[in-house]
N, C-alpha and C. Protein backbone atom coordinates (compact mmCIF):
# COMPACT_ATOMS: atom_id res chain seq x y z
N UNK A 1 0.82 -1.20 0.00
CA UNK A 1 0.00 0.00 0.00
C UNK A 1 0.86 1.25 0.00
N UNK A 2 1.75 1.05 0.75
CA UNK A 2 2.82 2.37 1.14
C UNK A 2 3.17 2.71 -0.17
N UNK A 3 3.83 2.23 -1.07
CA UNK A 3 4.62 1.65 -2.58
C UNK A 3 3.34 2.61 -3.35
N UNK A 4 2.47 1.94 -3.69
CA UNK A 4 1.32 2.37 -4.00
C UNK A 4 1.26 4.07 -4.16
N UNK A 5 1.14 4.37 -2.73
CA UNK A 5 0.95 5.78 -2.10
C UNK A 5 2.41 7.03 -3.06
N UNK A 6 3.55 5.98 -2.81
CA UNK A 6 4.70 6.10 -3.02
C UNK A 6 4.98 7.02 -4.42
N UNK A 7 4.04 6.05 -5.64
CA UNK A 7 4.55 6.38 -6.66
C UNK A 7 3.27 7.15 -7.03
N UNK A 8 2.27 7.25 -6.55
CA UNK A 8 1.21 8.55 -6.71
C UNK A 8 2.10 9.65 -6.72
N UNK A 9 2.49 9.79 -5.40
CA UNK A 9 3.55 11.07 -4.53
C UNK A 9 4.47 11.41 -5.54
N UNK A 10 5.07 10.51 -6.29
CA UNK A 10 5.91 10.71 -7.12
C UNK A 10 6.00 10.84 -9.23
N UNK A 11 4.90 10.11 -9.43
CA UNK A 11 4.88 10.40 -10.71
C UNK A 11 3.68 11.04 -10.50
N UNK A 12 2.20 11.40 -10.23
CA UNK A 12 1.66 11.69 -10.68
C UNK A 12 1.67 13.88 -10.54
N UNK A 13 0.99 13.97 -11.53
CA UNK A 13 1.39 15.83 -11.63
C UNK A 13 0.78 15.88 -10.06
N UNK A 14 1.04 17.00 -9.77
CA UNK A 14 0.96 18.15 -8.56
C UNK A 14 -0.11 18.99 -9.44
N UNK A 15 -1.23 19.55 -8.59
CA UNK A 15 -2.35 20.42 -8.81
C UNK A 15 -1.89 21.94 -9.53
N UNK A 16 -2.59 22.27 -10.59
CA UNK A 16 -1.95 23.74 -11.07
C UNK A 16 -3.19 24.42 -10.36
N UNK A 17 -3.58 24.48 -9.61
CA UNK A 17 -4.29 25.34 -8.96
C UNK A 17 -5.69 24.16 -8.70
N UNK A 18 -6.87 25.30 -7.92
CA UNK A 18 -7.88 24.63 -7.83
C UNK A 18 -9.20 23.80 -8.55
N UNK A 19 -8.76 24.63 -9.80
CA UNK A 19 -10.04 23.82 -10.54
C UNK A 19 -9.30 22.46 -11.60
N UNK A 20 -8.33 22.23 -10.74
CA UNK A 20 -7.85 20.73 -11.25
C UNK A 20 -9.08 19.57 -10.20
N UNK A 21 -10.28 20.39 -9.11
CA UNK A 21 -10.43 19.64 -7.95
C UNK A 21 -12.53 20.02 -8.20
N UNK A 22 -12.83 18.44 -8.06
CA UNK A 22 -14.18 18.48 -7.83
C UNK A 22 -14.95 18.71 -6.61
N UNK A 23 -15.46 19.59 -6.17
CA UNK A 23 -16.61 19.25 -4.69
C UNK A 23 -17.75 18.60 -4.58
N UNK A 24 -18.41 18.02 -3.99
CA UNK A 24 -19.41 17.40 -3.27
C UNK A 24 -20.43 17.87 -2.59
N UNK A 25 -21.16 18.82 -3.29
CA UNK A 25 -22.15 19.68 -2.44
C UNK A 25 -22.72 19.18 -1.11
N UNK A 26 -22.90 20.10 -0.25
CA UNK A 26 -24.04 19.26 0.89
C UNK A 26 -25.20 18.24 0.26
N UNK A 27 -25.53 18.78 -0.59
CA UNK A 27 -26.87 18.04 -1.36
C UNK A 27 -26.66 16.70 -2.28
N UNK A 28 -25.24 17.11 -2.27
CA UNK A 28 -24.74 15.46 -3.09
C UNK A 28 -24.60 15.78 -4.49
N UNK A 29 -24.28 17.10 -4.86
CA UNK A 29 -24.20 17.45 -6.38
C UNK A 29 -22.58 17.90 -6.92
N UNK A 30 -21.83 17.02 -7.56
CA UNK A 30 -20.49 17.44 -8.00
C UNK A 30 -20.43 18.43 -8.93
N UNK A 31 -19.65 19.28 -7.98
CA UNK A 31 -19.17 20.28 -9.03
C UNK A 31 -17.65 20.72 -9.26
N UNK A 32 -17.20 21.00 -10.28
CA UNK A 32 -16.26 21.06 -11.09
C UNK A 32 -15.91 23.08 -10.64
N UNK A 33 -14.99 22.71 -9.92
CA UNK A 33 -14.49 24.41 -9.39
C UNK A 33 -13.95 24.85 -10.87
N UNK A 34 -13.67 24.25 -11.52
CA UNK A 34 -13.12 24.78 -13.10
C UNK A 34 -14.56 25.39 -13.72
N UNK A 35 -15.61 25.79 -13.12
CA UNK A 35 -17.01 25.78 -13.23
C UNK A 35 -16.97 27.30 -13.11
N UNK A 36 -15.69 27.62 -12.14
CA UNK A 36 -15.78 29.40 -11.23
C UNK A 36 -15.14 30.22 -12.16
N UNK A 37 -14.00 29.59 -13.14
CA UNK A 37 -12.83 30.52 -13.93
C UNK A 37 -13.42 31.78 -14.02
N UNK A 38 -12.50 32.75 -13.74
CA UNK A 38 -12.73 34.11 -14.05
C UNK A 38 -13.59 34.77 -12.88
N UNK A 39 -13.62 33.55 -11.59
CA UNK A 39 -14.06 34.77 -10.33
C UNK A 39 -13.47 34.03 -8.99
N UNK A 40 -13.51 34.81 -8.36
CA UNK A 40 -12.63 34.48 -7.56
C UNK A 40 -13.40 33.83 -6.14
N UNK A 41 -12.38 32.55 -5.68
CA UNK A 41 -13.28 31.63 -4.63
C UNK A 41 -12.51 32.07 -3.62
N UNK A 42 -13.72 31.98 -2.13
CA UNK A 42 -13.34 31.87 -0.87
C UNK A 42 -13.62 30.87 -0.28
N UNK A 43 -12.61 29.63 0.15
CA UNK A 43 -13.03 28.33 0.72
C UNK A 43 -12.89 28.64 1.99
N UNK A 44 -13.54 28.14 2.80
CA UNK A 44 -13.55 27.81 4.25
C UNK A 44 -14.13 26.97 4.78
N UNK A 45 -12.81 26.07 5.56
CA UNK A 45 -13.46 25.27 6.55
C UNK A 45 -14.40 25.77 8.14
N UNK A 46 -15.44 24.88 8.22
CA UNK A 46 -16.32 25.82 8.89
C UNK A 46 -16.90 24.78 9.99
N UNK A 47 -17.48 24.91 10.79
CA UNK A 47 -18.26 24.29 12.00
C UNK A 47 -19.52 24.71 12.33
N UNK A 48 -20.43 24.16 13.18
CA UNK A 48 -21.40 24.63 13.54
C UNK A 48 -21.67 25.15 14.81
N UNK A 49 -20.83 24.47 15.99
CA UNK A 49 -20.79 24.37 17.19
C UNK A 49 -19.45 25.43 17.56
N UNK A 50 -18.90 26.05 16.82
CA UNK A 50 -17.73 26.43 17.15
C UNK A 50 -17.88 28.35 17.29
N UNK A 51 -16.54 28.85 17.99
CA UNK A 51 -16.82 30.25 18.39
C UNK A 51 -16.58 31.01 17.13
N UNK A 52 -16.17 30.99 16.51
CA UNK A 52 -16.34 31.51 14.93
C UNK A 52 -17.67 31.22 14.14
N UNK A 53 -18.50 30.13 14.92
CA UNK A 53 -19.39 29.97 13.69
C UNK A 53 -20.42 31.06 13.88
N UNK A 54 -20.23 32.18 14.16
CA UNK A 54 -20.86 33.72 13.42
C UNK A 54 -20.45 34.14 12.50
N UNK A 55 -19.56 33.64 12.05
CA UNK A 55 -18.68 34.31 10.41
C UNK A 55 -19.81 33.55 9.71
N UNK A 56 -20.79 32.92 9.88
CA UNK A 56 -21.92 32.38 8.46
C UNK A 56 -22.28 34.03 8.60
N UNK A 57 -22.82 34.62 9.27
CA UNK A 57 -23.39 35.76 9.31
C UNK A 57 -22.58 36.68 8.15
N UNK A 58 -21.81 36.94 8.33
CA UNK A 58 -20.50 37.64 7.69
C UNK A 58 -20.15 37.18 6.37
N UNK A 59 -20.11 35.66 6.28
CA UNK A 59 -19.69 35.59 5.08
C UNK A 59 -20.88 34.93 3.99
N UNK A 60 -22.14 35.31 4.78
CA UNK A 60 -23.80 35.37 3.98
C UNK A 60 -23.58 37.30 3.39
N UNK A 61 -23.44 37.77 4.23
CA UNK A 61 -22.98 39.44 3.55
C UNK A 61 -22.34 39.18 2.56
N UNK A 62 -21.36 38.64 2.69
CA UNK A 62 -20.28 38.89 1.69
C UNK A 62 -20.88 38.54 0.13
N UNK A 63 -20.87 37.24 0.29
CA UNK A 63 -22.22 36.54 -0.52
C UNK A 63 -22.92 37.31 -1.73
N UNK A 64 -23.72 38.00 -0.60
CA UNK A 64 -25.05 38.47 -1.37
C UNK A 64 -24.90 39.97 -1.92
N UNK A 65 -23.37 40.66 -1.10
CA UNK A 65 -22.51 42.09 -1.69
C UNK A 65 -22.29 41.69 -3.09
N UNK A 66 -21.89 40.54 -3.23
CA UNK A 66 -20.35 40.54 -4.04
C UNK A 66 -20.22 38.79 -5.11
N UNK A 67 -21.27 38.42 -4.72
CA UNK A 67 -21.36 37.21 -5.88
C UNK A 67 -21.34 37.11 -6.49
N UNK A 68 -21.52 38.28 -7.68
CA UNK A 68 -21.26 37.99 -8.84
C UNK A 68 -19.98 38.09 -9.55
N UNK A 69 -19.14 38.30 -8.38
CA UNK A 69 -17.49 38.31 -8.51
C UNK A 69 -16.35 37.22 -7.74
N UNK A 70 -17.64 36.64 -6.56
CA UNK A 70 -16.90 35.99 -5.61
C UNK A 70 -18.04 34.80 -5.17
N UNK A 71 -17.06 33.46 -5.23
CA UNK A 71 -18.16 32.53 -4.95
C UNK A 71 -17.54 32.32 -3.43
N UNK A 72 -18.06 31.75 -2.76
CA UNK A 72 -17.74 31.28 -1.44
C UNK A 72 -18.56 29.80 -1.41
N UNK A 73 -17.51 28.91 -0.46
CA UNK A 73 -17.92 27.65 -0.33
C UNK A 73 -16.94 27.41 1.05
N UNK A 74 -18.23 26.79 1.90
CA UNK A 74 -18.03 26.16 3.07
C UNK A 74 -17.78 24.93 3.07
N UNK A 75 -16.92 24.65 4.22
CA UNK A 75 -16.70 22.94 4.27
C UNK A 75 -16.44 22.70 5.18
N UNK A 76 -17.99 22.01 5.44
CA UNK A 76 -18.04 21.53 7.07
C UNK A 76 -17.02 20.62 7.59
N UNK A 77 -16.48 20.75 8.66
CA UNK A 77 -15.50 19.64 9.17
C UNK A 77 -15.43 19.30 10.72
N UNK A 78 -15.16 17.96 10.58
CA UNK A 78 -15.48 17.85 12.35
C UNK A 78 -13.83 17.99 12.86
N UNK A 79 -12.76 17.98 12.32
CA UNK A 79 -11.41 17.87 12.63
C UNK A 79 -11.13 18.46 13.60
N UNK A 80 -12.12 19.53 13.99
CA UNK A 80 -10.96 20.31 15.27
C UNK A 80 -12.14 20.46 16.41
N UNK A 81 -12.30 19.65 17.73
CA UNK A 81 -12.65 19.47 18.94
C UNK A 81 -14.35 19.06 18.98
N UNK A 82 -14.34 18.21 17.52
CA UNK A 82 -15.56 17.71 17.35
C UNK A 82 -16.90 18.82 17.30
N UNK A 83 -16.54 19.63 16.70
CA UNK A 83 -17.40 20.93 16.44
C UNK A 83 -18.59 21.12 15.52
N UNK A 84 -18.69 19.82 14.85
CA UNK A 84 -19.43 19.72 13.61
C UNK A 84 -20.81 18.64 13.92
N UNK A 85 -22.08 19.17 13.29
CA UNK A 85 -22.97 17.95 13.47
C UNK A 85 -22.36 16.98 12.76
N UNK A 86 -23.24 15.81 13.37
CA UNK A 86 -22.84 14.57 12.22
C UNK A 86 -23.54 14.58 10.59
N UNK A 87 -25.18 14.88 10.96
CA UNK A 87 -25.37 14.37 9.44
C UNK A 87 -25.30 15.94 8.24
N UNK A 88 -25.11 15.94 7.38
CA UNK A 88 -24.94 17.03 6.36
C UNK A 88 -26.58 17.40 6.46
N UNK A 89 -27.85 16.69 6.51
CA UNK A 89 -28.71 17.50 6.16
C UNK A 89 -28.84 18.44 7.31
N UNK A 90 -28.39 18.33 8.83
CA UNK A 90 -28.20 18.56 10.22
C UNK A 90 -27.58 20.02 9.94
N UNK A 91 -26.70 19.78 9.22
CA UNK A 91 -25.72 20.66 9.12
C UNK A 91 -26.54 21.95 7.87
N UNK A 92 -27.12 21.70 6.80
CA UNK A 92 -27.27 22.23 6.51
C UNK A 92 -28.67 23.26 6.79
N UNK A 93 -29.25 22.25 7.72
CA UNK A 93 -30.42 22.83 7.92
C UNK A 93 -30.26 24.08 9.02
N UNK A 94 -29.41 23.73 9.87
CA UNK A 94 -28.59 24.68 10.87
C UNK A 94 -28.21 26.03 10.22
N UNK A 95 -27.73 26.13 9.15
CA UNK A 95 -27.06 27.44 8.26
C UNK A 95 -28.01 28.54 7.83
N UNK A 96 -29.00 27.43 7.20
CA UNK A 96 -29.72 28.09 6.49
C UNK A 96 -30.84 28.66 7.86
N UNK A 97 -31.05 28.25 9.15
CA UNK A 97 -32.34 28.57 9.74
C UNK A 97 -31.56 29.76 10.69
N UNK A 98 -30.25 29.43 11.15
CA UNK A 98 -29.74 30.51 12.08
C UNK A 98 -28.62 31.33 11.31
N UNK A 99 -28.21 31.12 9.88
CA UNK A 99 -27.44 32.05 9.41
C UNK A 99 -27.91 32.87 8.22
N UNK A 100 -29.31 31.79 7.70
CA UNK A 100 -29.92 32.47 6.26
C UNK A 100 -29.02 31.78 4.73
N UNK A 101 -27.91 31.09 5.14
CA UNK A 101 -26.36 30.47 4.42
C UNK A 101 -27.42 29.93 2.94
N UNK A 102 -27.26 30.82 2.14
CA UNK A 102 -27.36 30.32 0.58
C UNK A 102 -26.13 30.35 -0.06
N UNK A 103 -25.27 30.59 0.27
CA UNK A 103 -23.63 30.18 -0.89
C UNK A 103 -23.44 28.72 -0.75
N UNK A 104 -22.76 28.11 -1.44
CA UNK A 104 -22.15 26.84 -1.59
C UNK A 104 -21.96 26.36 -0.09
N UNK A 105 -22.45 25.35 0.05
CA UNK A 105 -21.72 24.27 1.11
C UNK A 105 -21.36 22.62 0.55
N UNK A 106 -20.17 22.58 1.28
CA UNK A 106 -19.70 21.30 1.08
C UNK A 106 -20.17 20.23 1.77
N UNK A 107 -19.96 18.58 1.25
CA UNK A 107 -20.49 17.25 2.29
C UNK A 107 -19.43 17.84 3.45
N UNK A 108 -20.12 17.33 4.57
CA UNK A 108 -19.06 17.43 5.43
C UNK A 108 -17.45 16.47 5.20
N UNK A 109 -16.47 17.07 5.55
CA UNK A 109 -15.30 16.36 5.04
C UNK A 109 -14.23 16.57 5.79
N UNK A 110 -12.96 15.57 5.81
CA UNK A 110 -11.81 16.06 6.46
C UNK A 110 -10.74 17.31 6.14
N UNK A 111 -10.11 18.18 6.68
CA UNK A 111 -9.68 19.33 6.63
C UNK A 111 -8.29 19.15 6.58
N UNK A 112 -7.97 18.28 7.78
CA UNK A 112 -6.64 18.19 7.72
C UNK A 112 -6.08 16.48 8.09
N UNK A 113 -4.87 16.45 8.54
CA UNK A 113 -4.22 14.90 8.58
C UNK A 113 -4.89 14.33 6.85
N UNK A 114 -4.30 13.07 7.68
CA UNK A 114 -3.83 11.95 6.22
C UNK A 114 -5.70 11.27 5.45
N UNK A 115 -6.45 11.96 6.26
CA UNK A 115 -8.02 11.86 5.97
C UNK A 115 -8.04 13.07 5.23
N UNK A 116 -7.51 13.91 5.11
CA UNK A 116 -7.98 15.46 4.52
C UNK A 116 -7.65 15.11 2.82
N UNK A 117 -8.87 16.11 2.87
CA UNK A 117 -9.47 15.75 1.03
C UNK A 117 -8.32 16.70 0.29
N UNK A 118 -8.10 15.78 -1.10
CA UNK A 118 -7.33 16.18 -2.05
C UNK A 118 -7.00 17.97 -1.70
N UNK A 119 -8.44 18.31 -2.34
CA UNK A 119 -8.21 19.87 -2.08
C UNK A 119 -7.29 20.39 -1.00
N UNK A 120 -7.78 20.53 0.24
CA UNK A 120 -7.60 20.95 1.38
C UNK A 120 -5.76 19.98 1.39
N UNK A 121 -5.62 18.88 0.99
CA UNK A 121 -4.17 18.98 0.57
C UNK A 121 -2.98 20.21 0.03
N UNK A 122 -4.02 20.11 -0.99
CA UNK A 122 -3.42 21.03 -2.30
C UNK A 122 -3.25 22.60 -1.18
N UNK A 123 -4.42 23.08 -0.68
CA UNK A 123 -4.64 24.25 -0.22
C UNK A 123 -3.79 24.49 0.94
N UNK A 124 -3.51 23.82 1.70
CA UNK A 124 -2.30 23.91 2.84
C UNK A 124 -0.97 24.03 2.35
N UNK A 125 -0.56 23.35 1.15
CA UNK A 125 0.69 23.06 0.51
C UNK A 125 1.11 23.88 -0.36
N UNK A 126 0.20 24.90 -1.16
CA UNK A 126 0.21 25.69 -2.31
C UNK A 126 0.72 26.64 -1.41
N UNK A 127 1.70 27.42 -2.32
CA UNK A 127 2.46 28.74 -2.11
C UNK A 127 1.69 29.59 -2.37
N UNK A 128 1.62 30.78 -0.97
CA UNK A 128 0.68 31.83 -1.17
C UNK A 128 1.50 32.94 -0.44
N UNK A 129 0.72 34.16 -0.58
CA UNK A 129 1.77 35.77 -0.26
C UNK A 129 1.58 35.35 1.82
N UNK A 130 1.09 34.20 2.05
CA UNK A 130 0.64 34.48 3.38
C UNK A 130 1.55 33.41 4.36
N UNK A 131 1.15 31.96 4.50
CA UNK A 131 2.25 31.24 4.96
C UNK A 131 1.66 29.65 4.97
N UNK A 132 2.19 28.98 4.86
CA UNK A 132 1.28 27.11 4.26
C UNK A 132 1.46 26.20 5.51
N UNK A 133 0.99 25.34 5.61
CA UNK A 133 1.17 24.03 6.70
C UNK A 133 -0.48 24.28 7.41
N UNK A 134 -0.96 23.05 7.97
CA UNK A 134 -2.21 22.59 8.46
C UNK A 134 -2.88 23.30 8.90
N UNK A 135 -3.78 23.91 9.04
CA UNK A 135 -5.36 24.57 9.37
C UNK A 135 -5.09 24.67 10.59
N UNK A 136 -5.37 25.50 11.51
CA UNK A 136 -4.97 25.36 12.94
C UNK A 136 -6.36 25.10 13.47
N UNK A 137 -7.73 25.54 13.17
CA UNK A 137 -8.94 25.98 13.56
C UNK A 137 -9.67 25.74 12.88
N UNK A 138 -11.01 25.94 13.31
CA UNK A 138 -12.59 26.53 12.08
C UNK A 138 -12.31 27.36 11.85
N UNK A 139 -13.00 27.72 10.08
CA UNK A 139 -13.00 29.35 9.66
C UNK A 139 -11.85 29.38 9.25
N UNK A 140 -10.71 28.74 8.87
CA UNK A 140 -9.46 29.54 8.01
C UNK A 140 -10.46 29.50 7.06
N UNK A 141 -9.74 30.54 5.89
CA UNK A 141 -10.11 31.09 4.79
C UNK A 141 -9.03 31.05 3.88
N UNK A 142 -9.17 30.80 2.61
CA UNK A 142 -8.52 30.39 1.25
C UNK A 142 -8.81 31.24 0.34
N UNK A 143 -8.48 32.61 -0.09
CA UNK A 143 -8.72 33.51 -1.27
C UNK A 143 -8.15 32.83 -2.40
N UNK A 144 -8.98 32.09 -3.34
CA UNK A 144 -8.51 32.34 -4.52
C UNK A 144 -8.84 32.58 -5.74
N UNK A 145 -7.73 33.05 -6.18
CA UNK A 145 -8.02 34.09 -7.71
C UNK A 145 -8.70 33.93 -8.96
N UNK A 146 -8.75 34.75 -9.74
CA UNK A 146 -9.49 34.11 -10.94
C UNK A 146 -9.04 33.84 -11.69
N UNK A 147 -7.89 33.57 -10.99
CA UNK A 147 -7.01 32.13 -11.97
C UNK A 147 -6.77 30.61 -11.42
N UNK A 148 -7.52 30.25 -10.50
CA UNK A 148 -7.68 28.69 -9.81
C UNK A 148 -6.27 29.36 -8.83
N UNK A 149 -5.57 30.05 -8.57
CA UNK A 149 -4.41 29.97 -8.01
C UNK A 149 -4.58 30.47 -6.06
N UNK A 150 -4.07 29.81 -5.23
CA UNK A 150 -4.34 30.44 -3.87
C UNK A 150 -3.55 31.98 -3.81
N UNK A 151 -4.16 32.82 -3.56
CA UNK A 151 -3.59 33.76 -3.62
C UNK A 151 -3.52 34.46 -2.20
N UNK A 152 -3.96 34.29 -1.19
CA UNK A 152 -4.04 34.80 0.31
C UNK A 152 -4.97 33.19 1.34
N UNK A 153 -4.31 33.43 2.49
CA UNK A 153 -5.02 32.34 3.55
C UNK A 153 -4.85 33.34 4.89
N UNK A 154 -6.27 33.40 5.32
CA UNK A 154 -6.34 34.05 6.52
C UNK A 154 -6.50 32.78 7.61
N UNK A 155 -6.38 33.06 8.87
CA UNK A 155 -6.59 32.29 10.08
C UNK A 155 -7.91 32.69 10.62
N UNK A 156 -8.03 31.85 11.03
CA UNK A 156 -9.52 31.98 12.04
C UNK A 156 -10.38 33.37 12.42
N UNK A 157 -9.20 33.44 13.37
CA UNK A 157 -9.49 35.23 13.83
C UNK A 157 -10.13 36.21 13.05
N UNK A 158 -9.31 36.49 11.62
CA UNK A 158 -9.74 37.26 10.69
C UNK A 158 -11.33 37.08 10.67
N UNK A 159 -11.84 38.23 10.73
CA UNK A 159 -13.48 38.37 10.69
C UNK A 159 -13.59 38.72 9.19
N UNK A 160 -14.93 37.66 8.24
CA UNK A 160 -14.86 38.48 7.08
C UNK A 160 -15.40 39.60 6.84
N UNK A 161 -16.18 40.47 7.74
CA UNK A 161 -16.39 41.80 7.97
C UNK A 161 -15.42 42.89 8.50
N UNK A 162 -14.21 42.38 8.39
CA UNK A 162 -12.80 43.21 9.11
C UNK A 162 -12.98 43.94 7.16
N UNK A 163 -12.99 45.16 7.30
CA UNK A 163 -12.44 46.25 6.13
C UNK A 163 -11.43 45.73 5.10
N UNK A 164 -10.10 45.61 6.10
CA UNK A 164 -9.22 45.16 5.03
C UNK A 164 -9.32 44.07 4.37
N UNK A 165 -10.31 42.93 5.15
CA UNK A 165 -10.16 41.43 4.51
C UNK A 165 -11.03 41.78 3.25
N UNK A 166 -12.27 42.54 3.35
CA UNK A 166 -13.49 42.55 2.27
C UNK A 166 -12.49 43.53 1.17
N UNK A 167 -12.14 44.50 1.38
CA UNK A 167 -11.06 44.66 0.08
C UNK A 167 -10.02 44.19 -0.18
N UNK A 168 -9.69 43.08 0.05
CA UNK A 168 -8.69 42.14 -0.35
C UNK A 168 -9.33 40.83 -1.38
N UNK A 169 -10.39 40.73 -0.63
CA UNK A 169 -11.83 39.37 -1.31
C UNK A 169 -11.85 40.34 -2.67
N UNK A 170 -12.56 41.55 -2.20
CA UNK A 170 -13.36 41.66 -3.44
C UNK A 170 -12.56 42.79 -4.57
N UNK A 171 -11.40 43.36 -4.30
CA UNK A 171 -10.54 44.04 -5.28
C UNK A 171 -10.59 43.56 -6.51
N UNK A 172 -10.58 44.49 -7.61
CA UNK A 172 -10.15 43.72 -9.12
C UNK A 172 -8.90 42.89 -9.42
């Protein structure tokens, strides 16, 4: 199996950005991020139970400012102190009744370790103006461009209603 793993790691290409990568809607519908070209995505891993999960509030604004320039997609994850419902419809029904959450959400999925999905691989590992290695929290955030490329990763803290973050999202 290791061997296996081995020569993936080794012959197969490395991601040119994100829309080399399919998602898994909450609803069970694949979509093809090569779907976004020419606007720019905000991924975030997200929770329900967690002290950040008021950024749905924040990043439902953002949303409904600025969508037609900026998609946003959530991705529920239980990885950090079991913060997440279990079932996706749980989860989604939660968003939409206490946050109003109509942007993209993801199946719930792993974020980080050797369970963490392709993407969220790619997205920790990709060179950005900011700094790479594992998700520390709920709510990091993934700016990227409208060229599939990561172009900024905020941490938790960052509120997406902080000034500078929303003109950084939504700049030409």
């Amino acid at each position: 199996m290791v061997s296996i793993l081995l020569f993936f790691a080794l012959f197969m290409p490395k991601a040119d950005g994100v829309y080399d990568y399919t998602v898994k809607t909450i609803g069970g519908k694949e979509v093809k991020l090569s779907t976004f070209k020419g606007k720019k995505l905000l991924l975030v891993n997200t929770a329900s139970k967690c002290g950040f999960t008021k950024q749905y509030k924040d990043l439902q604004a953002l949303h409904e400012q600025h969508g037609d320039e900026l998609v946003i997609i959530g991705f529920p994850s239980d990885n950090f102190g079991g913060q997440e419902l279990d079932e996706n419809a749980d989860i989604q029904a939660f968003c939409e009744e206490n946050y109003g959450v109509t942007f993209l959400l993801s199946e719930k999925v792993d974020v980080k370790g050797e369970e963490a999905t392709p993407l969220f691989k790619y997205l920790t590992e990709a060179e950005n103006a900011d700094f790479t290695g594992p998700i520390q929290w709920n709510f990091e955030k993934f700016l990227i461009d409208e060229n599939g490329k990561l172009a900024h990763r905020y941490r938790s803290k960052v509120s997406p209603s902080d000034p500078a973050f929303v003109s950084a999202v939504v700049q030409k």
